[in-house]
C-alpha atoms as a PDB file:
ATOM      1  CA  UNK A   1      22.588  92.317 182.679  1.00  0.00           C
ATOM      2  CA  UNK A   2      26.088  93.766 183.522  1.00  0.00           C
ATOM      3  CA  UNK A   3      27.452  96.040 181.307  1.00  0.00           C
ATOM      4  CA  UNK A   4      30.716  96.795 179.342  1.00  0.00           C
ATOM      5  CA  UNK A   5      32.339  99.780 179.570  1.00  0.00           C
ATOM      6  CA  UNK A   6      34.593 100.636 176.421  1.00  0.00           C
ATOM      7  CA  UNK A   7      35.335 104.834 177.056  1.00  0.00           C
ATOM      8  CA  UNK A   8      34.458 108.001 178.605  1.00  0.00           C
ATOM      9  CA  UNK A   9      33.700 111.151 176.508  1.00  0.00           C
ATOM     10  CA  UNK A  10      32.167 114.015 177.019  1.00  0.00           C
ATOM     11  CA  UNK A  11      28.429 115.313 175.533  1.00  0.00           C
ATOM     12  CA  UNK A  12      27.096 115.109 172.629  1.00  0.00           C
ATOM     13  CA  UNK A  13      27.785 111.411 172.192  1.00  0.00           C
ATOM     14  CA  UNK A  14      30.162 110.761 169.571  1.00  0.00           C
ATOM     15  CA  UNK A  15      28.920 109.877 166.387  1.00  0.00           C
ATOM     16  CA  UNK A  16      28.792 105.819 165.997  1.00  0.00           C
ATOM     17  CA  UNK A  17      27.904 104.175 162.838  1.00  0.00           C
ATOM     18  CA  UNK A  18      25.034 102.306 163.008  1.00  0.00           C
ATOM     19  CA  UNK A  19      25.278  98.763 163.301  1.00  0.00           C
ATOM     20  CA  UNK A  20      28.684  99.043 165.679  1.00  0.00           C
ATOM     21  CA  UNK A  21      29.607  95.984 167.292  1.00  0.00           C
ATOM     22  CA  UNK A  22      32.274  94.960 170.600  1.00  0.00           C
ATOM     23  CA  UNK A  23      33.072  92.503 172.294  1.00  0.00           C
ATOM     24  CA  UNK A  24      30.805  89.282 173.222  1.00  0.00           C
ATOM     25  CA  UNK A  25      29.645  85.870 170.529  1.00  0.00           C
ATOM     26  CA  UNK A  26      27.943  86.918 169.157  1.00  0.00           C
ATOM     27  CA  UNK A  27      29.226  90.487 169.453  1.00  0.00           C
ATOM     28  CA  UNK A  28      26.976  92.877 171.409  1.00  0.00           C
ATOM     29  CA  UNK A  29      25.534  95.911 169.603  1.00  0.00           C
ATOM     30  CA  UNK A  30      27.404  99.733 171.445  1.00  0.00           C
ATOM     31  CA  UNK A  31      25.338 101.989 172.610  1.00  0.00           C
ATOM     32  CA  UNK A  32      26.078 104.832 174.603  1.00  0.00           C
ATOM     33  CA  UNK A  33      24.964 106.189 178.219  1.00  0.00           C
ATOM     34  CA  UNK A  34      24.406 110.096 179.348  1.00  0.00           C
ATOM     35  CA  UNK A  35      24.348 111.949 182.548  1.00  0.00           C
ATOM     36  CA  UNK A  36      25.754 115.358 183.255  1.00  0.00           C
ATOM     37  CA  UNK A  37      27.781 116.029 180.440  1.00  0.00           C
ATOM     38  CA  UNK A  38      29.499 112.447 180.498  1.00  0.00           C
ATOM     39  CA  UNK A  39      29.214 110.059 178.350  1.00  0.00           C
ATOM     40  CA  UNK A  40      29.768 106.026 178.512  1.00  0.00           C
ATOM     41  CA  UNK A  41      30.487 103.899 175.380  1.00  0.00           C
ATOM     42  CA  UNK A  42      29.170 100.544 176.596  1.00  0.00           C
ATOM     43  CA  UNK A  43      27.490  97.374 175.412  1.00  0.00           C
ATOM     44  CA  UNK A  44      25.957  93.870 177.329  1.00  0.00           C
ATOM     45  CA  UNK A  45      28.768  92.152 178.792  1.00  0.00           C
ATOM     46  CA  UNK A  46      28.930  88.831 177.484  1.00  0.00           C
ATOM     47  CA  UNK A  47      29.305  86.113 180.877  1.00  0.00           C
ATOM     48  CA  UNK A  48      32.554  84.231 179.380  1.00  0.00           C
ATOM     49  CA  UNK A  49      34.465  86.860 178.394  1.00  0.00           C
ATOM     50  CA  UNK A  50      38.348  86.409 177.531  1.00  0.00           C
ATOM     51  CA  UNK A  51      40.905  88.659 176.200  1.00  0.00           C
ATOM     52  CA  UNK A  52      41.302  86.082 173.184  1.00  0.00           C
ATOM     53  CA  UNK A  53      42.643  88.121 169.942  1.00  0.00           C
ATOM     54  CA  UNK A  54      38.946  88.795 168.537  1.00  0.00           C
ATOM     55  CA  UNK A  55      37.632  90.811 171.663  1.00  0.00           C
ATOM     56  CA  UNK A  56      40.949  92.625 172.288  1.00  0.00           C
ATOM     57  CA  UNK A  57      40.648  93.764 168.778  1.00  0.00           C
ATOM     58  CA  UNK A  58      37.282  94.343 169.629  1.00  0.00           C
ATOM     59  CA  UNK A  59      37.242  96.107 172.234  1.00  0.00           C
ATOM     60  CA  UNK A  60      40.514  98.215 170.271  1.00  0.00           C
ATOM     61  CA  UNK A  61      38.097  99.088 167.405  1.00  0.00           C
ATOM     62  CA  UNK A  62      35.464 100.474 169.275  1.00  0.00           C
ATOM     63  CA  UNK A  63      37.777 103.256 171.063  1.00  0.00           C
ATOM     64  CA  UNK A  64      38.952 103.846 168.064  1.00  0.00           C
ATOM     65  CA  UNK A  65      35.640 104.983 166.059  1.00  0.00           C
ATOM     66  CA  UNK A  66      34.842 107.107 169.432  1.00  0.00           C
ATOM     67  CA  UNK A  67      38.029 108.382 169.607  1.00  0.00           C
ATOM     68  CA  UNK A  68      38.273 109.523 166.052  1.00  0.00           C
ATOM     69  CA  UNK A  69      36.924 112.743 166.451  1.00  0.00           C
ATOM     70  CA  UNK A  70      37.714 113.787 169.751  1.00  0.00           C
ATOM     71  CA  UNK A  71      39.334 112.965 173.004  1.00  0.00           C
ATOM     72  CA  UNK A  72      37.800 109.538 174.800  1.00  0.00           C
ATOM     73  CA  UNK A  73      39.432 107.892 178.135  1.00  0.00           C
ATOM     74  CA  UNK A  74      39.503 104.541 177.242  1.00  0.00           C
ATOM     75  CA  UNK A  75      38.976 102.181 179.971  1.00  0.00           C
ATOM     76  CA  UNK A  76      41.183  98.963 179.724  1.00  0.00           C
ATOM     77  CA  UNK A  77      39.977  95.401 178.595  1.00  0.00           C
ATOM     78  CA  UNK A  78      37.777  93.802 180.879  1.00  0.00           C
ATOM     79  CA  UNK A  79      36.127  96.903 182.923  1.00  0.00           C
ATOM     80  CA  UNK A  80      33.014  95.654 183.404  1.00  0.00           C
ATOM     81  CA  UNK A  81      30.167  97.006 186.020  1.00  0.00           C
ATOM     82  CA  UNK A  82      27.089  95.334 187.575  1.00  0.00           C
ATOM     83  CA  UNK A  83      24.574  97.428 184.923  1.00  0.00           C
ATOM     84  CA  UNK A  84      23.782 100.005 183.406  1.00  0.00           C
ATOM     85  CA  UNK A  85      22.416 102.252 185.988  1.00  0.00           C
ATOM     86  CA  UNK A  86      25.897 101.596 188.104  1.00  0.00           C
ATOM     87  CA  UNK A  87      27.668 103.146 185.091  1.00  0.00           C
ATOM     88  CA  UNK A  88      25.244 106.125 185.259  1.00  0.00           C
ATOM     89  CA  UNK A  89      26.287 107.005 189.021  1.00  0.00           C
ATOM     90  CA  UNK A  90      29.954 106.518 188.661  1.00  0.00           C
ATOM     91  CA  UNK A  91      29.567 109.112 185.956  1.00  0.00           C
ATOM     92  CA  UNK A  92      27.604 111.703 188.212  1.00  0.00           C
ATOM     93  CA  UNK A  93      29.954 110.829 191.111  1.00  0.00           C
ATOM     94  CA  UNK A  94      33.082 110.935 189.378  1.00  0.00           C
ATOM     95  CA  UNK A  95      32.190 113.839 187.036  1.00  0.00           C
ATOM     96  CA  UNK A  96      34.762 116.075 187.995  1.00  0.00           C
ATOM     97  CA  UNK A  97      37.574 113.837 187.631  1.00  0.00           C
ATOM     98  CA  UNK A  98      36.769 112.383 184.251  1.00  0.00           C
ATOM     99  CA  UNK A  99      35.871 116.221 183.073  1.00  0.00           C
ATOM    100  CA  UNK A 100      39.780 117.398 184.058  1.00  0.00           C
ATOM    101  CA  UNK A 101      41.408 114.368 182.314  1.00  0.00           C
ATOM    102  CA  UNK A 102      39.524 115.149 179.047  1.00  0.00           C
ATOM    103  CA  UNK A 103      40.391 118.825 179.248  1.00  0.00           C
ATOM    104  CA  UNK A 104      44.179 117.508 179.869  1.00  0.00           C
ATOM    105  CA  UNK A 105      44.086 115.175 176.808  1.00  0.00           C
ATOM    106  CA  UNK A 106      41.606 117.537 174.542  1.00  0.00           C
ATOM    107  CA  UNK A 107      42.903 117.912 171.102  1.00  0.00           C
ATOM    108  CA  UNK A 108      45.663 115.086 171.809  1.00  0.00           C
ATOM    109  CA  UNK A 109      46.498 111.377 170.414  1.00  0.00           C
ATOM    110  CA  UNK A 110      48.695 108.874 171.480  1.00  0.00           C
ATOM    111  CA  UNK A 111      51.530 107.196 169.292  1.00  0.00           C
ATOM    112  CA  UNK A 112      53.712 104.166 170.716  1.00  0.00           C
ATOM    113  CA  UNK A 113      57.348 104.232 169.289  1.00  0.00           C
ATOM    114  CA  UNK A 114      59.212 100.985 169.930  1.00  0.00           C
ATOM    115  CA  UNK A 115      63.160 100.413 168.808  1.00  0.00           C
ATOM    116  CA  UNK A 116      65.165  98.090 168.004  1.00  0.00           C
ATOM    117  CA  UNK A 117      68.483  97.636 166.427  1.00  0.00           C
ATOM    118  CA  UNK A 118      69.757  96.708 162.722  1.00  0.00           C
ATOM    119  CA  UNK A 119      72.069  94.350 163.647  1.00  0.00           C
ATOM    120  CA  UNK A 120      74.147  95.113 160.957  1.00  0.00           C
ATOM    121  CA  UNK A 121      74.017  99.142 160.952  1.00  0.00           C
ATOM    122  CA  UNK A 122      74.548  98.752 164.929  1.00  0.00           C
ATOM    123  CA  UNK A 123      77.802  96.550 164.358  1.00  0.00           C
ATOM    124  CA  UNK A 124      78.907  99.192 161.995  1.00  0.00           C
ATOM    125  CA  UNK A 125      78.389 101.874 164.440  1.00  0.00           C
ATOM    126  CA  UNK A 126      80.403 100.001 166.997  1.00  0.00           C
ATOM    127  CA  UNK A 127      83.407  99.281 164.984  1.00  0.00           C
ATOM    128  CA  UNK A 128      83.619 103.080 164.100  1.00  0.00           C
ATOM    129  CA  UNK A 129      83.785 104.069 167.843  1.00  0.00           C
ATOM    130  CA  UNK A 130      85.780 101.740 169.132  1.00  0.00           C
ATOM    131  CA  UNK A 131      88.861 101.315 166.714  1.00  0.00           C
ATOM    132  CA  UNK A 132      90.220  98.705 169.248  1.00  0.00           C
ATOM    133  CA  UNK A 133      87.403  96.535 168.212  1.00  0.00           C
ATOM    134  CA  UNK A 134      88.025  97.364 164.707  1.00  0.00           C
ATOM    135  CA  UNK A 135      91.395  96.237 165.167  1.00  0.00           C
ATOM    136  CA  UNK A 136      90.944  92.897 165.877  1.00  0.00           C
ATOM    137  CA  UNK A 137      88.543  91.820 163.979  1.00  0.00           C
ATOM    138  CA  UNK A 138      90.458  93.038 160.935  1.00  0.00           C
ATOM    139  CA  UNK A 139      93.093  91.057 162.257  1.00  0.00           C
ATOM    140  CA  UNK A 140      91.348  88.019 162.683  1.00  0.00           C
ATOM    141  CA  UNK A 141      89.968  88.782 159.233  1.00  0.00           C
ATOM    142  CA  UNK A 142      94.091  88.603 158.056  1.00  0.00           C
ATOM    143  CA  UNK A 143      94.538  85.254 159.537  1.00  0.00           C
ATOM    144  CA  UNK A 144      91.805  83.467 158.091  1.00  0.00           C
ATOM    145  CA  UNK A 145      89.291  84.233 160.612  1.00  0.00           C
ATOM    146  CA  UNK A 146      91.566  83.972 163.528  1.00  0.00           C
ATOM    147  CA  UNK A 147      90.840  80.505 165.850  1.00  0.00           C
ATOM    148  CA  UNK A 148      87.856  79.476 167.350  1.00  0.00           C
ATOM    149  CA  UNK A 149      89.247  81.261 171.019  1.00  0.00           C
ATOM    150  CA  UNK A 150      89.549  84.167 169.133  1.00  0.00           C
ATOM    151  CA  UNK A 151      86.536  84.607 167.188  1.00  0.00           C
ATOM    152  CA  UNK A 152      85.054  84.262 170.694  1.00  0.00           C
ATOM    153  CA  UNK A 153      86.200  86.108 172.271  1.00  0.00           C
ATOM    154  CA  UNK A 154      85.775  88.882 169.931  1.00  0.00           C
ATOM    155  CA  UNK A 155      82.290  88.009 169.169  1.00  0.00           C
ATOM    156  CA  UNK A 156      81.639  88.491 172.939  1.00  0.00           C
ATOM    157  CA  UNK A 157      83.368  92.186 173.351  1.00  0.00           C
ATOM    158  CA  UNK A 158      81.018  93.277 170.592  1.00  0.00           C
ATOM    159  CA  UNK A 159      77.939  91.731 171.702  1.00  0.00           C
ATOM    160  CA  UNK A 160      79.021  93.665 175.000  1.00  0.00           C
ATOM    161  CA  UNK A 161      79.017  96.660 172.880  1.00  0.00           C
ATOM    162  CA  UNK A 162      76.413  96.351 171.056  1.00  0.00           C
ATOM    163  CA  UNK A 163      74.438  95.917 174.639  1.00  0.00           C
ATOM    164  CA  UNK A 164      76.188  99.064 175.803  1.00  0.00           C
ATOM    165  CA  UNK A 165      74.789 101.549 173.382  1.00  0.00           C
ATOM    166  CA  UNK A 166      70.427 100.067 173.855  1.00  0.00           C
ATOM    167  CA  UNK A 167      70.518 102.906 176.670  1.00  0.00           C
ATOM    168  CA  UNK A 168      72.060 105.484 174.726  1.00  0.00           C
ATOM    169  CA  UNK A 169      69.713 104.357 171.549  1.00  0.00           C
ATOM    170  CA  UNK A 170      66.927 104.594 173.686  1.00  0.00           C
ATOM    171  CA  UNK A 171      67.875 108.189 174.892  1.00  0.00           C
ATOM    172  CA  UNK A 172      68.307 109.004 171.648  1.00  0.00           C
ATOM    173  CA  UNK A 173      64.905 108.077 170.762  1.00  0.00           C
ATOM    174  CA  UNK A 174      63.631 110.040 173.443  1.00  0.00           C
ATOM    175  CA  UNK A 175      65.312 113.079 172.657  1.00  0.00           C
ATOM    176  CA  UNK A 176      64.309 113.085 169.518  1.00  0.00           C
ATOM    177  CA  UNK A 177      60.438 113.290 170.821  1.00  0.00           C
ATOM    178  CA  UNK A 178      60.033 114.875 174.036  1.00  0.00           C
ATOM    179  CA  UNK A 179      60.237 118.249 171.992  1.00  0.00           C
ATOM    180  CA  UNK A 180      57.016 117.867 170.446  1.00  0.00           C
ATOM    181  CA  UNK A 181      54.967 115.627 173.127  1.00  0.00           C
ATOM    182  CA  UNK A 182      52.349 116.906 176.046  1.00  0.00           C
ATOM    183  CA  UNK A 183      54.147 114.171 177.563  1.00  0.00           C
ATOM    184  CA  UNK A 184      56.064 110.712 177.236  1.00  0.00           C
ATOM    185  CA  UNK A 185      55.373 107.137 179.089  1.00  0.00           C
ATOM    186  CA  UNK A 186      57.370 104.336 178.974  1.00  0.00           C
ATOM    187  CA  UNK A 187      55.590 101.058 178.108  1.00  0.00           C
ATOM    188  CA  UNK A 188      56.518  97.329 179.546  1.00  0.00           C
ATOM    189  CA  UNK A 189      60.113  96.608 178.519  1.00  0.00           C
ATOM    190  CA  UNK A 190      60.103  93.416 176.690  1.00  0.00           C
ATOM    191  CA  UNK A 191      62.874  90.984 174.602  1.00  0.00           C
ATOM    192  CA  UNK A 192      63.967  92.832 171.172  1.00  0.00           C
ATOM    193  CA  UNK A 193      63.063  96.287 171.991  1.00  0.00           C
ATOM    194  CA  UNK A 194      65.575  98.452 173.292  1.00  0.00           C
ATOM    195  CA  UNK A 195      62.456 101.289 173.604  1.00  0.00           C
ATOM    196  CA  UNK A 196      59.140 101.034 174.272  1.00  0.00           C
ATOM    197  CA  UNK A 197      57.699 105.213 174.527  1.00  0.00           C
ATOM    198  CA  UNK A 198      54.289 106.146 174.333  1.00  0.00           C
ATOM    199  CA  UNK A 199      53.650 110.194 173.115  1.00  0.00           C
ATOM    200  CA  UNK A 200      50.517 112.334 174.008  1.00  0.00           C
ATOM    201  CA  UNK A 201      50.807 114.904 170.911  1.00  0.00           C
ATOM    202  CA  UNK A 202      48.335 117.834 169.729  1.00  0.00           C
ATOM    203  CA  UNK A 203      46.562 116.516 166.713  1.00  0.00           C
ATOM    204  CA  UNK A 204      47.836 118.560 164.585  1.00  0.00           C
ATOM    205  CA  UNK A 205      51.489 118.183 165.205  1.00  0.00           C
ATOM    206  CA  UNK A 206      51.196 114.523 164.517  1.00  0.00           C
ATOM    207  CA  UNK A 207      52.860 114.972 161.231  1.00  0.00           C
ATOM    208  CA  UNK A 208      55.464 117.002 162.842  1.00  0.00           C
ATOM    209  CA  UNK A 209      56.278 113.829 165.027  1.00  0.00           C
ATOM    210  CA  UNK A 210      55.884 111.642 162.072  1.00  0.00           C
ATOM    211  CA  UNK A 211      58.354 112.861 160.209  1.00  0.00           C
ATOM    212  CA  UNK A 212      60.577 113.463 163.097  1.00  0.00           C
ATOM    213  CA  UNK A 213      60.840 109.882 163.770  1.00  0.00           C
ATOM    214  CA  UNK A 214      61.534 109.619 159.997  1.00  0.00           C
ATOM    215  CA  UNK A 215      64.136 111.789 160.330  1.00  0.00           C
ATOM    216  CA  UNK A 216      65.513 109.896 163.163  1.00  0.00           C
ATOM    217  CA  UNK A 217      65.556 106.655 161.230  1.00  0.00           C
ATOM    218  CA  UNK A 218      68.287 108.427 158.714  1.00  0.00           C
ATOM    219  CA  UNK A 219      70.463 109.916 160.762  1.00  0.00           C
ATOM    220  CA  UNK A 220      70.243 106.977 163.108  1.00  0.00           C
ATOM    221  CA  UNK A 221      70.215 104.138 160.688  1.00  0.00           C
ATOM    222  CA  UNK A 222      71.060 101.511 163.564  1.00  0.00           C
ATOM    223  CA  UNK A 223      67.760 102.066 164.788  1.00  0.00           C
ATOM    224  CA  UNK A 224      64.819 100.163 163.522  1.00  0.00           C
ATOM    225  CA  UNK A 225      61.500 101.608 164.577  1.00  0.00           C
ATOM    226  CA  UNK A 226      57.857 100.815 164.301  1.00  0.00           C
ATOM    227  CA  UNK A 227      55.592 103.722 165.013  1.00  0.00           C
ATOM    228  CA  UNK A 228      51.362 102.709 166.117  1.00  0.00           C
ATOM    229  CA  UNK A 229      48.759 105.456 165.954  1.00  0.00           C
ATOM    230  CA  UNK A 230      46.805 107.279 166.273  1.00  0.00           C
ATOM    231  CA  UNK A 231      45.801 106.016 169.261  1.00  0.00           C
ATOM    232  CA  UNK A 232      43.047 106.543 171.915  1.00  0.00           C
ATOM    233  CA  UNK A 233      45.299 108.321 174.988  1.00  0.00           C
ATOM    234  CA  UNK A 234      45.455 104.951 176.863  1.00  0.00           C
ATOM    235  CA  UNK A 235      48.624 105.938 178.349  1.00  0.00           C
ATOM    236  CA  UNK A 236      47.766 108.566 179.791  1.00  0.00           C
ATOM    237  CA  UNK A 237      44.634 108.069 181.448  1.00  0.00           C
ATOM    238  CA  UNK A 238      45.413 106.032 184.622  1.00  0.00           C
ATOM    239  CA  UNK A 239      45.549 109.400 186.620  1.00  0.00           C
ATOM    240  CA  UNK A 240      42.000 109.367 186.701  1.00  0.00           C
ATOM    241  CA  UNK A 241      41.320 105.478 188.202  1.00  0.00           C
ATOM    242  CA  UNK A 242      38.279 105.331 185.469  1.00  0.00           C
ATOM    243  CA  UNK A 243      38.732 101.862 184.914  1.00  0.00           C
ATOM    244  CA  UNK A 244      38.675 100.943 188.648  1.00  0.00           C
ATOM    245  CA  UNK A 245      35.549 102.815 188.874  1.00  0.00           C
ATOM    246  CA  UNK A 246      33.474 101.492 186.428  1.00  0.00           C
ATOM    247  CA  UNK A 247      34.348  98.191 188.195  1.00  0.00           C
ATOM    248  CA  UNK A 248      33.510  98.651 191.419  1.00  0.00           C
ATOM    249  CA  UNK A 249      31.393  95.692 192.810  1.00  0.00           C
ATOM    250  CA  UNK A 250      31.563  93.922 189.832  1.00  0.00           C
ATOM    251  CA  UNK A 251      33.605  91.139 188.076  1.00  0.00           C
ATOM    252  CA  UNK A 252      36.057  91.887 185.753  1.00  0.00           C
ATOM    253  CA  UNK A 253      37.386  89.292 182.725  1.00  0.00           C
ATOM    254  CA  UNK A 254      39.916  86.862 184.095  1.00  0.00           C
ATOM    255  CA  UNK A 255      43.418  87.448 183.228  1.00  0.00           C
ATOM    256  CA  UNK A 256      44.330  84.875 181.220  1.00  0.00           C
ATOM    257  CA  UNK A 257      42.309  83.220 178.061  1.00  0.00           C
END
């Protein structure tokens, strides 16, 4: 039976409610794996596994009960290995590796901070730098509107503005965290987001960035931002290859559902 590897922690094991499910249909019952001061959160791979919206959440909820109380590398969906006794050796083998990265990320969560702009607020912000801008339109405003070349051609100069200030938005954003982050990843630029920034953060000064991106949402009221976490530190565990080595010589889930 091949196995399913969810995280890495280290001894004791962390403290699962009973009846804790993952990924699979019916969903397989997590257990957890020891050897020299490592331990695996796994379960029975299921053979048709896809990352369809009930595993991903799955596998999601899982790191997040182990992670709750203390630092776990989560492994990414899909990191499956041939059984459990494979799991076992990568742990011995790999033991010092996995024990650095959880000293790194000890006492730390991750939060994902993604951006976007009020259209509105933005447009306002753009008029007030550039009075040119402001200008015009309050002259097409004067003549009824202005024509149909002109609102154009306007409406293009401020789209170009608008475009203009994502980067400084986004550094703004930044700014505004790196003070109080271990560290700072960007995440998969994608259409609407003008950020995408992933913080490692101490525990404890999780409020501390909390309200600083609360603060940053008044006195930058262009900026729209959605804020995910705590998180398991999946951002910030790739140094260590865990994933890849919990799948060596075995299958992984395809990529696609």
């Amino acid at each position: 039976m091949s196995t399913y590897v969810y995280g890495i922690t280290r001894t004791p094991a962390p403290p699962l409610r009973d009846g804790l499910t993952g990924v699979g249909e019916p969903p397989r019952a997590v257990r957890v794996l020891e050897r020299d001061g490592l331990v695996a959160v796994v379960s029975d791979a299921p053979d048709d596994l896809r990352p369809k919206r009930r595993e991903l959440l799955a596998h999601q909820q899982v790191l997040a009960e182990a992670n709750a109380e203390r630092v776990v590398l989560p492994m990414r969906f899909g990191s499956v290995s041939e059984d459990d006794a494979t799991v076992g050796e990568v742990l011995v083998e790999r033991a010092e590796h996995f024990l650095e990265r959880l000293d790194t990320l000890e006492g730390k969560v991750e939060y994902n901070i993604k951006a976007s702009h009020h259209q509105e607020a933005v447009l306002h912000v753009v008029m007030a730098e550039q009075p040119g801008l402001r200008a015009e339109s309050e002259a097409n405003r004067a003549a009824g509107g202005g024509s149909y070349e002109q609102k154009l051609a306007l409406g293009e100069k401020v789209a170009r503005a608008v475009q203009a200030r994502e980067p400084l938005d986004a550094a703004l954003l930044r700014r505004a965290l790196e003070p109080l982050a271990a560290e700072v990843s960007e995440g998969p630029q994608s259409a609407g987001w003008l950020a995408n920034l992933s913080v490692l953060v101490d525990r404890e000064a999780a409020d501390e960035l909390l309200s600083a991106v609360e603060e940053l949402g008044v006195s930058a009221p262009q900026l729209d931002l959605k804020v995910n976490g705590p998180l398991p530190p999946y951002s910030f565990v790739e140094k260590t290859d865990a994933s890849a080595d919990v799948n060596t010589g075995a299958r992984t889930a395809p990529a696609t559902g």
